[in-house]
PDB file of N, CA and C in Angstrom:
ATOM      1  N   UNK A   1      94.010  92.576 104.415  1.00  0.00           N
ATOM      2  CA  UNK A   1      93.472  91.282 104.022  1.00  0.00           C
ATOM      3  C   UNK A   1      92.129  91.491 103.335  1.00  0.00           C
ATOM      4  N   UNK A   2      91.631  91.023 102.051  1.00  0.00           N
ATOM      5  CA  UNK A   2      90.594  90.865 101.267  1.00  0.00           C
ATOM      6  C   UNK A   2      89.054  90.243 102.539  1.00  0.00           C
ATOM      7  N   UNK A   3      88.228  90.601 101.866  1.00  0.00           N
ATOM      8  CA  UNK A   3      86.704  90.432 102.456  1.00  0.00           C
ATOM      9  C   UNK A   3      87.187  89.149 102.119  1.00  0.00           C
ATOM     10  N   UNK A   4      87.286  88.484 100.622  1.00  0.00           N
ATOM     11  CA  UNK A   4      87.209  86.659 100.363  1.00  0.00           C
ATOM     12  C   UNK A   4      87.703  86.052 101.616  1.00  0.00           C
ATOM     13  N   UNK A   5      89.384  86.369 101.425  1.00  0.00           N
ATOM     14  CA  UNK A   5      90.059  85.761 102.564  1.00  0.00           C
ATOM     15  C   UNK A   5      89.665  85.421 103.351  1.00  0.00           C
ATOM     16  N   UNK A   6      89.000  86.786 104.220  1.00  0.00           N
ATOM     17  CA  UNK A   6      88.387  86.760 105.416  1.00  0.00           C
ATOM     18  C   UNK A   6      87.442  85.818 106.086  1.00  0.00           C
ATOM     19  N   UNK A   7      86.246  85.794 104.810  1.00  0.00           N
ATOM     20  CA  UNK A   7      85.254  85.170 104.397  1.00  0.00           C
ATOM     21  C   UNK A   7      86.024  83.381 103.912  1.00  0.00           C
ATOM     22  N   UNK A   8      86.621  83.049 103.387  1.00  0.00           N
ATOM     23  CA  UNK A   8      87.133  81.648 103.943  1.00  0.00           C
ATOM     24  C   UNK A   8      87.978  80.919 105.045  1.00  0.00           C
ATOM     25  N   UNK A   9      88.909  81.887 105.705  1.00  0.00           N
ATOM     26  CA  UNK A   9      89.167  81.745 106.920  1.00  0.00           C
ATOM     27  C   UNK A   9      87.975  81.285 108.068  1.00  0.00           C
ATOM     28  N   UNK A  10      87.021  82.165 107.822  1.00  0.00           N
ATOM     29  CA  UNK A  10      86.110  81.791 108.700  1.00  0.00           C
ATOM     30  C   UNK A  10      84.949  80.734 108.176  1.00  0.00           C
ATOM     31  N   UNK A  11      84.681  80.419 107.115  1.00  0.00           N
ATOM     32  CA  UNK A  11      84.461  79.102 107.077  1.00  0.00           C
ATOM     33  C   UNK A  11      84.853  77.968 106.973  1.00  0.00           C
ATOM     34  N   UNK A  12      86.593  78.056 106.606  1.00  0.00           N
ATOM     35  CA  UNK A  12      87.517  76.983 107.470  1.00  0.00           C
ATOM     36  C   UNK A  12      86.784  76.841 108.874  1.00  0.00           C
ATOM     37  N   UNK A  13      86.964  78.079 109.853  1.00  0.00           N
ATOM     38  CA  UNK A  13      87.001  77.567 111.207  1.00  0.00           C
ATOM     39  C   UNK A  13      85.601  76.775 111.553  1.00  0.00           C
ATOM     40  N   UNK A  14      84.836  77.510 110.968  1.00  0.00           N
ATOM     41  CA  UNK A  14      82.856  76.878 110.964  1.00  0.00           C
ATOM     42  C   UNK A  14      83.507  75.517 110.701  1.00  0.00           C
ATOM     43  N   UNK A  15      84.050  74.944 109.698  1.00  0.00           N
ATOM     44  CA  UNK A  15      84.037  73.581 109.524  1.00  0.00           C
ATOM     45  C   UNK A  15      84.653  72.568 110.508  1.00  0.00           C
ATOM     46  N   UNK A  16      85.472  73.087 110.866  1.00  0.00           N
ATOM     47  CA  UNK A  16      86.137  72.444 111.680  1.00  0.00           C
ATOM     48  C   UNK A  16      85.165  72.327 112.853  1.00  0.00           C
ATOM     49  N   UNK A  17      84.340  73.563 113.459  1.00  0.00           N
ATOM     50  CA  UNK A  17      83.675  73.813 114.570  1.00  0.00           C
ATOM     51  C   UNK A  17      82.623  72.463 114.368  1.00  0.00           C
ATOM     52  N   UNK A  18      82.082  72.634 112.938  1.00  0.00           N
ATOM     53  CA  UNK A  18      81.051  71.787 112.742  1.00  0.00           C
ATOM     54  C   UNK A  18      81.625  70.181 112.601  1.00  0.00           C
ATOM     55  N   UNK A  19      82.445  70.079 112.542  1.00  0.00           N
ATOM     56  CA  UNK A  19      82.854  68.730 112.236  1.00  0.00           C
ATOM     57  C   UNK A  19      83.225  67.889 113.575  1.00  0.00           C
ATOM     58  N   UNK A  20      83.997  69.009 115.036  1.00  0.00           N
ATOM     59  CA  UNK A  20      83.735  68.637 116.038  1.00  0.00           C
ATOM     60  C   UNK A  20      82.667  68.540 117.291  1.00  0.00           C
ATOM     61  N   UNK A  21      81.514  69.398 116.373  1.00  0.00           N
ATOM     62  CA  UNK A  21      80.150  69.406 117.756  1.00  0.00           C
ATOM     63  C   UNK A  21      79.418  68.545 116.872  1.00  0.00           C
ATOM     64  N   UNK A  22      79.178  67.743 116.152  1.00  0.00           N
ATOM     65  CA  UNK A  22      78.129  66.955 115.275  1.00  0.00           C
ATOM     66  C   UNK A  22      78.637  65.530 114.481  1.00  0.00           C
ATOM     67  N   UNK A  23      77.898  64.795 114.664  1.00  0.00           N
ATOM     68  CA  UNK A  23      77.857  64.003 113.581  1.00  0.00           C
ATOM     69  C   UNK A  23      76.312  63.537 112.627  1.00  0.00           C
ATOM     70  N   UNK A  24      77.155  63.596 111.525  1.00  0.00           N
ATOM     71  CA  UNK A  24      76.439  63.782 110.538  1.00  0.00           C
ATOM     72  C   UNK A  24      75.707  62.711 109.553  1.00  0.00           C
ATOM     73  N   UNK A  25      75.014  62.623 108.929  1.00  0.00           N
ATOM     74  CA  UNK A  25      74.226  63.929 108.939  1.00  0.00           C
ATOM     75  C   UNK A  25      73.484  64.501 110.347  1.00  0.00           C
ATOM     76  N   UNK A  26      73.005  66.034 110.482  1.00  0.00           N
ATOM     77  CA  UNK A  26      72.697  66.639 111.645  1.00  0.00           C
ATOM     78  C   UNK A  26      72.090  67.602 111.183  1.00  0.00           C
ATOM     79  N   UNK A  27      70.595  67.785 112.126  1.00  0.00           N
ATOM     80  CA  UNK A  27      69.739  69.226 112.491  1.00  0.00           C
ATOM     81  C   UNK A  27      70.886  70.407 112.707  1.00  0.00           C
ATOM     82  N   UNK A  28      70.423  71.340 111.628  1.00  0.00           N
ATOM     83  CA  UNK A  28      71.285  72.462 111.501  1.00  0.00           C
ATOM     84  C   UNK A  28      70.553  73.642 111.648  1.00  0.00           C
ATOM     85  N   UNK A  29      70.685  74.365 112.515  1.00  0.00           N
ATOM     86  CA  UNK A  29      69.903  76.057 112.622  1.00  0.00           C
ATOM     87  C   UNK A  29      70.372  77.299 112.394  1.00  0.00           C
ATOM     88  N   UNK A  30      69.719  77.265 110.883  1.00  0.00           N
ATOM     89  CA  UNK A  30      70.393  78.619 110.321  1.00  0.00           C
ATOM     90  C   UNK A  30      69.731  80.088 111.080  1.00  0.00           C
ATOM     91  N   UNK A  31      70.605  80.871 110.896  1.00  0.00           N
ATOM     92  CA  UNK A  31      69.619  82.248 111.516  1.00  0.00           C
ATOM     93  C   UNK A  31      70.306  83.413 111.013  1.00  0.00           C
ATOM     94  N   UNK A  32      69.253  84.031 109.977  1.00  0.00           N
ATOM     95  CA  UNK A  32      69.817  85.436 109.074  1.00  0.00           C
ATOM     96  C   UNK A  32      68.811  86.338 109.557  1.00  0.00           C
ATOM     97  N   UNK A  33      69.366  87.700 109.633  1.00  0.00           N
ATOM     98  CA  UNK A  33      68.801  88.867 109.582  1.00  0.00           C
ATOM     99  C   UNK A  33      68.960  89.533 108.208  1.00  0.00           C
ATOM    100  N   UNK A  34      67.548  90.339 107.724  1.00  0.00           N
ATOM    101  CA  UNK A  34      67.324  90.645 106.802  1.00  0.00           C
ATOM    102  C   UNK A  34      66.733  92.319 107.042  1.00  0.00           C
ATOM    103  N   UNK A  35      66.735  93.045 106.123  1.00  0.00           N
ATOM    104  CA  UNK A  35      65.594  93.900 106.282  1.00  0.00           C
ATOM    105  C   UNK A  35      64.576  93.620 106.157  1.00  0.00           C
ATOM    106  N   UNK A  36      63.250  94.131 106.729  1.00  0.00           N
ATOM    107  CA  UNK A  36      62.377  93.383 106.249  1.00  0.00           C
ATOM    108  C   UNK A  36      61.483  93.593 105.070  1.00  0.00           C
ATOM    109  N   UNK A  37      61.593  92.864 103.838  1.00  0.00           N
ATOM    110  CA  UNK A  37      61.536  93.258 102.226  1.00  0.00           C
ATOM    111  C   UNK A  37      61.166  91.626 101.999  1.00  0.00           C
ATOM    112  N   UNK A  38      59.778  91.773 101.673  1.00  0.00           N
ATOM    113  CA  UNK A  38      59.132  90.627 101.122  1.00  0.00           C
ATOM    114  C   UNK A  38      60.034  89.964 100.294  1.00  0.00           C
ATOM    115  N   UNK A  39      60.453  90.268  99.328  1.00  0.00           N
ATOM    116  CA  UNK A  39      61.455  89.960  98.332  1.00  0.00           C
ATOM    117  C   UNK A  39      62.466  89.464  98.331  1.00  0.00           C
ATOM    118  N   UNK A  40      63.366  90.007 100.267  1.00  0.00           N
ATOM    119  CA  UNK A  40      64.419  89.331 100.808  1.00  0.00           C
ATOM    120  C   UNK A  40      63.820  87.964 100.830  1.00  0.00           C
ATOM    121  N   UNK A  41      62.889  87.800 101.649  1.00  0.00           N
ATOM    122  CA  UNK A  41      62.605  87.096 102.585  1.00  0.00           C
ATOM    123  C   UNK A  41      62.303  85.696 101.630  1.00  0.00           C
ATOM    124  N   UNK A  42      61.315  86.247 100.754  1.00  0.00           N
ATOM    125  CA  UNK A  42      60.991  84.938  99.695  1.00  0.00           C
ATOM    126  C   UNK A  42      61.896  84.374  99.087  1.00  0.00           C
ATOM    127  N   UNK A  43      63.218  85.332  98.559  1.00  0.00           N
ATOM    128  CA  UNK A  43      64.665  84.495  98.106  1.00  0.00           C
ATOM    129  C   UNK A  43      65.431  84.013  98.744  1.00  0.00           C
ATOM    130  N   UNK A  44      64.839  83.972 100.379  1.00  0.00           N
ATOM    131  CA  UNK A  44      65.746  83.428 101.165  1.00  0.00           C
ATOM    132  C   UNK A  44      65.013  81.924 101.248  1.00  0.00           C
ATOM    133  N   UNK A  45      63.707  81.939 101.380  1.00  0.00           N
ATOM    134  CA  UNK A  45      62.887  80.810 101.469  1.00  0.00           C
ATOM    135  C   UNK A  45      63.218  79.822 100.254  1.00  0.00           C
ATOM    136  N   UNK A  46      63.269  80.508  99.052  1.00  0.00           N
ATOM    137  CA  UNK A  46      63.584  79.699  97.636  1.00  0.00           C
ATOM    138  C   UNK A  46      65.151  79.101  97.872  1.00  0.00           C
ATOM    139  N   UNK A  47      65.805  79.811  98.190  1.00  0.00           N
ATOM    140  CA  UNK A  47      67.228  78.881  98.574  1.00  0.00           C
ATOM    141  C   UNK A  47      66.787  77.630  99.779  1.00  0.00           C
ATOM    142  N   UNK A  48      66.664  77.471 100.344  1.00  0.00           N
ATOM    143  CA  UNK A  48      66.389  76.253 100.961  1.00  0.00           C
ATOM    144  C   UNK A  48      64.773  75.228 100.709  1.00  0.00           C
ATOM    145  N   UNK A  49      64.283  75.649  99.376  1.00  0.00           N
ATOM    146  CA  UNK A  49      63.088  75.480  99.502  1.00  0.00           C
ATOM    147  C   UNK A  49      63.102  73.525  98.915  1.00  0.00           C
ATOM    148  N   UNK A  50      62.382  72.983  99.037  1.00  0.00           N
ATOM    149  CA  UNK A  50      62.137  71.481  98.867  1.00  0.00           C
ATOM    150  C   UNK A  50      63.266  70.701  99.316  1.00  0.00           C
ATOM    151  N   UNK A  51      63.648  71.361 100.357  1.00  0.00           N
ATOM    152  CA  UNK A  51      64.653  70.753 101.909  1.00  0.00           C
ATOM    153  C   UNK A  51      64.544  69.772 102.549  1.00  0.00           C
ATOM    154  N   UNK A  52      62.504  70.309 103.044  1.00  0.00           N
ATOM    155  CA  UNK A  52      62.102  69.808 103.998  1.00  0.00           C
ATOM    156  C   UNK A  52      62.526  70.603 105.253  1.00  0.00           C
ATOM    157  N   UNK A  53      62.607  72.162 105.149  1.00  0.00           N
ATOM    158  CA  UNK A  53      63.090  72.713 106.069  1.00  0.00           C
ATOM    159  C   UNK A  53      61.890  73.300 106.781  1.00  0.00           C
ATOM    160  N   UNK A  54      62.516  73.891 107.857  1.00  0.00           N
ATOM    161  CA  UNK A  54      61.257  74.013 108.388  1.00  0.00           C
ATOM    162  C   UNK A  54      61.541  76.049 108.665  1.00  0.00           C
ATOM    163  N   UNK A  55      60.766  76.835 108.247  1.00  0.00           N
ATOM    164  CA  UNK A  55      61.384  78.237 108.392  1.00  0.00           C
ATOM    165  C   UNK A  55      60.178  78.605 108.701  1.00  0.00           C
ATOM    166  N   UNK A  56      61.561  79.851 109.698  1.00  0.00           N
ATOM    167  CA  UNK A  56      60.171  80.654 110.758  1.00  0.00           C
ATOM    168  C   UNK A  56      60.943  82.428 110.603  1.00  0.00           C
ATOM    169  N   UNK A  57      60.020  83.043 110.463  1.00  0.00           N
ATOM    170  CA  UNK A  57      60.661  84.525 111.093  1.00  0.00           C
ATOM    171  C   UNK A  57      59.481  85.377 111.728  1.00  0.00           C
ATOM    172  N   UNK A  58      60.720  86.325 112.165  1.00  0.00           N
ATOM    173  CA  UNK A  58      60.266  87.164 113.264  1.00  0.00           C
ATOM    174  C   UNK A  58      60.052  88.951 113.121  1.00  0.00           C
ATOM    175  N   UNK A  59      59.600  89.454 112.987  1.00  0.00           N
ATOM    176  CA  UNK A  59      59.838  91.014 112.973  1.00  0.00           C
ATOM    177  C   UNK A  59      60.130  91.774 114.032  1.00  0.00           C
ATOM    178  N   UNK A  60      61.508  92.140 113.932  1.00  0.00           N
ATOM    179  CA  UNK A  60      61.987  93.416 115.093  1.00  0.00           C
ATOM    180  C   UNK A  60      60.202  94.425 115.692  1.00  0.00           C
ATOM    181  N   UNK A  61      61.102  94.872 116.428  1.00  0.00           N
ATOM    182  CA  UNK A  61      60.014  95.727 117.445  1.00  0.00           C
ATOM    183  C   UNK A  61      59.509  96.867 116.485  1.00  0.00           C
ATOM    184  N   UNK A  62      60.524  97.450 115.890  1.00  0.00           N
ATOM    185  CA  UNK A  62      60.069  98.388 115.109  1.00  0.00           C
ATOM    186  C   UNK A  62      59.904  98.366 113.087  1.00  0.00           C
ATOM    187  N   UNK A  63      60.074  96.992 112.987  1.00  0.00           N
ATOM    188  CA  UNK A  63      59.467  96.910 111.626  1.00  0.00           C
ATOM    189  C   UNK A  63      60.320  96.614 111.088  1.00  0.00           C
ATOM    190  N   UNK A  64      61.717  97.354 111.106  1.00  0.00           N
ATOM    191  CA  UNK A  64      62.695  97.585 109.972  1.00  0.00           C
ATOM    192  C   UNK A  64      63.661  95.801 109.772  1.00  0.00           C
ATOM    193  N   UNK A  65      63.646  95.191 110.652  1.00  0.00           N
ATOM    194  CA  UNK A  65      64.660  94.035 110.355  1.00  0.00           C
ATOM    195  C   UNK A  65      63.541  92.833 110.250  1.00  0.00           C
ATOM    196  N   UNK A  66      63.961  91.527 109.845  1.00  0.00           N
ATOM    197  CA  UNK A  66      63.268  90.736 109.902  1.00  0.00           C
ATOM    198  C   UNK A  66      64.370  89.575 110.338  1.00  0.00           C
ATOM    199  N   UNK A  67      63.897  88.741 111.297  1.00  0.00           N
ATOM    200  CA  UNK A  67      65.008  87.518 111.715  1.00  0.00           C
ATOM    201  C   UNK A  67      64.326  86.374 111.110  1.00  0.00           C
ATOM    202  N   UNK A  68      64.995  85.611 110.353  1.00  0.00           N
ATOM    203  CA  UNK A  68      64.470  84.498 109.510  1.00  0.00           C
ATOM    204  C   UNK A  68      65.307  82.663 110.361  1.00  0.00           C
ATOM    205  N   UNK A  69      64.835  82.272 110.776  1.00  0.00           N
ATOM    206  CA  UNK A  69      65.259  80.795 111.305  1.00  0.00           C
ATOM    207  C   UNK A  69      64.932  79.704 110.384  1.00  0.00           C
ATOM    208  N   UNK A  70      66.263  78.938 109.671  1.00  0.00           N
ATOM    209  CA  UNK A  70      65.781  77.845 109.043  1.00  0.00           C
ATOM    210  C   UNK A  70      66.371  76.743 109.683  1.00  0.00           C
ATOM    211  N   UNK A  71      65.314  75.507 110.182  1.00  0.00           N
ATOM    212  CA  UNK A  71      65.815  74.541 110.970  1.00  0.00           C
ATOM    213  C   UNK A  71      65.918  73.149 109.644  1.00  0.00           C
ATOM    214  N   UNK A  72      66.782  72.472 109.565  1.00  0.00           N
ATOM    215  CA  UNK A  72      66.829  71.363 108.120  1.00  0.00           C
ATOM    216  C   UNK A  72      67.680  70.401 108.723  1.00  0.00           C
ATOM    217  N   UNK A  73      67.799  69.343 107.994  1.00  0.00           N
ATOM    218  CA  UNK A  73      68.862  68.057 108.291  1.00  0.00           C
ATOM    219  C   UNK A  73      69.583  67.934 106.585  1.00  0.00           C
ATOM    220  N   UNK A  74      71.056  68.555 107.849  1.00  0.00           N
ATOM    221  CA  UNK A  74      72.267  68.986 106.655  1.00  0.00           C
ATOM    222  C   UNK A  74      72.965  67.543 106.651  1.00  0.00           C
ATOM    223  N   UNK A  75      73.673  67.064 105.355  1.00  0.00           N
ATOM    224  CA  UNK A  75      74.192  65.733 104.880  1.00  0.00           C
ATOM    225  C   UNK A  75      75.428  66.399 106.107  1.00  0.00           C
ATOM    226  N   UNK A  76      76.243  67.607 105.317  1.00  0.00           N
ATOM    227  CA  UNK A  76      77.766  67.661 105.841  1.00  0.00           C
ATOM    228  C   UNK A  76      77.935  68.633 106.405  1.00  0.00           C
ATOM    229  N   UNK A  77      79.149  68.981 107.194  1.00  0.00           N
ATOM    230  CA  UNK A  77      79.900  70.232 107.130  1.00  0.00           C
ATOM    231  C   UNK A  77      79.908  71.257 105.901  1.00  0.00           C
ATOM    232  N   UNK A  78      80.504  70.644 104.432  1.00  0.00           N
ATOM    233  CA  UNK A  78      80.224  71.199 103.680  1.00  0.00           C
ATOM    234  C   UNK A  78      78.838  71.539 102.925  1.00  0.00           C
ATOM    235  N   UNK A  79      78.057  70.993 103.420  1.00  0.00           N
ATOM    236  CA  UNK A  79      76.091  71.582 102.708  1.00  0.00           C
ATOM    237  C   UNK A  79      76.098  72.494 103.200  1.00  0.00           C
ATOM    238  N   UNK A  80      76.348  72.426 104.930  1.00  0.00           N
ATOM    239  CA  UNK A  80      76.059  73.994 105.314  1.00  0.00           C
ATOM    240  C   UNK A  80      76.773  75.172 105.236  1.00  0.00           C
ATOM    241  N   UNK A  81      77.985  74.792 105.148  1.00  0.00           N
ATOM    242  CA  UNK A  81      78.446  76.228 104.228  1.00  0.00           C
ATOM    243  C   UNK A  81      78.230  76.909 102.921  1.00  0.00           C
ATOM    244  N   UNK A  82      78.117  75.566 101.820  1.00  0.00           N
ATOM    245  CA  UNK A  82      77.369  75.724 100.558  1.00  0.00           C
ATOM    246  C   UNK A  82      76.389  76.553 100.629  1.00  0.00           C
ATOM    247  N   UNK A  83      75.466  76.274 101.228  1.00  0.00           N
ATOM    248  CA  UNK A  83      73.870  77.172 102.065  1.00  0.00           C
ATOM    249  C   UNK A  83      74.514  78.686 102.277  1.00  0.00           C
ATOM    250  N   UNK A  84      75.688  79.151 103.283  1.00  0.00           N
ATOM    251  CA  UNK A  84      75.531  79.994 103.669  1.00  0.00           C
ATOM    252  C   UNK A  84      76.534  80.668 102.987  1.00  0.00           C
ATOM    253  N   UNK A  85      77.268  80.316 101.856  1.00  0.00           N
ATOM    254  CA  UNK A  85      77.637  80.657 100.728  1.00  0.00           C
ATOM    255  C   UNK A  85      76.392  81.294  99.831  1.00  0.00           C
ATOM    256  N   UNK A  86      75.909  80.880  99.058  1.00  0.00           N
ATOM    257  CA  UNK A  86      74.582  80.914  98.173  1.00  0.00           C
ATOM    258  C   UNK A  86      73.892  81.971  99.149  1.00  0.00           C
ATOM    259  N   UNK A  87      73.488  81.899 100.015  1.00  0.00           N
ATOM    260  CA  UNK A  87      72.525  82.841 100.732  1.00  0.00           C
ATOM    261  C   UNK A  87      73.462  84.413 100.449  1.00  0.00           C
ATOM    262  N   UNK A  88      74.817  84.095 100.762  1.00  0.00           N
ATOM    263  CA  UNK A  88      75.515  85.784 101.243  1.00  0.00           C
ATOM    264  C   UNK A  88      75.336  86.014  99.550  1.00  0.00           C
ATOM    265  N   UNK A  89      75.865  84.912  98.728  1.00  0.00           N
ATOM    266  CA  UNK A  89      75.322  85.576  97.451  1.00  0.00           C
ATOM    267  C   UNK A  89      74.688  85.986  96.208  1.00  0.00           C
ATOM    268  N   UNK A  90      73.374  85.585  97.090  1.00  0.00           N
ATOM    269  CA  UNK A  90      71.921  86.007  96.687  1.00  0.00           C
ATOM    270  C   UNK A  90      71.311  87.143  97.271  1.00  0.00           C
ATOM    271  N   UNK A  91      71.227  87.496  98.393  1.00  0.00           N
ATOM    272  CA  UNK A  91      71.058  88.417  98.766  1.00  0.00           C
ATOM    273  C   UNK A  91      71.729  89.380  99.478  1.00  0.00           C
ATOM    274  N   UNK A  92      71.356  90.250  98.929  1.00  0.00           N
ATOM    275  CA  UNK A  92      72.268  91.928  99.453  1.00  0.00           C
ATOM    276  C   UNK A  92      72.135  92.072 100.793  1.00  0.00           C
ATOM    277  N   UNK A  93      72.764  92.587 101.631  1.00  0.00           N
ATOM    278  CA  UNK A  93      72.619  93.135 102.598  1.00  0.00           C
ATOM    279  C   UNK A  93      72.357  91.892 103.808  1.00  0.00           C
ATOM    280  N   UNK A  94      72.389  91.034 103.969  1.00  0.00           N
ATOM    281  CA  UNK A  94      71.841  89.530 104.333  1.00  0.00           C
ATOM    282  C   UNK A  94      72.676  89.364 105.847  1.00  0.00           C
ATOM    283  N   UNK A  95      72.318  89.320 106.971  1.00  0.00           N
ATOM    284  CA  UNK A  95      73.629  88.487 108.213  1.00  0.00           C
ATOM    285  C   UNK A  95      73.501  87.264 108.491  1.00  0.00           C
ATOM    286  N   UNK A  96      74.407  86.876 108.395  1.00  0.00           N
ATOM    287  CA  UNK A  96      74.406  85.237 109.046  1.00  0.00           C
ATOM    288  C   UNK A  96      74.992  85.056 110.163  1.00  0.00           C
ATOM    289  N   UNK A  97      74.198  84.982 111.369  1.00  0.00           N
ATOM    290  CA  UNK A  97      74.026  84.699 112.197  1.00  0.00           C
ATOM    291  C   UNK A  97      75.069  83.231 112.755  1.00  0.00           C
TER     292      UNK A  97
END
């Protein structure tokens, strides 16, 4: 089975997940791990930027990862996958949490 596949199968199921724990619009908490690379971090900020989101991160113990939290008020099910679409492909190497 293809990465795509894979990769829409499981945001089928997110939707569904999201469509039965929420109603919407709803406070949504994103959470990516990054390396930690100024450069990640700022193109991650520019994708959600004039949101009104509210983003926080964290640096692992030893430097190398960075955990990025974006807290926002998503219209749908589908914004927040849109979001975590755009994020996987903007940046390299990126987890979504």
């Amino acid at each position: 089975m293809s990465t795509t596949s894979n990769s829409d199968e499981f945001y089928e199921k997110l939707k569904g997940q999201l469509h039965e724990t929420n109603s919407w619009p709803a406070e949504y908490l994103y959470k990516f791990i990054v390396k930690s690379d100024a450069v990640k971090i700022a193109k991650l900020e520019v994708i959600f930027d004039n949101m009104g989101a509210v983003i926080s991160t964290v640096e692992s113990k030893n430097g190398k990862y960075t955990s990025v939290s974006v807290n926002l008020l998503m219209r749908n099910p589908d914004s927040v996958i849109q979001k975590y679409q755009e994020v996987a492909e903007k940046i390299e190497g990126v987890i979504s949490l």
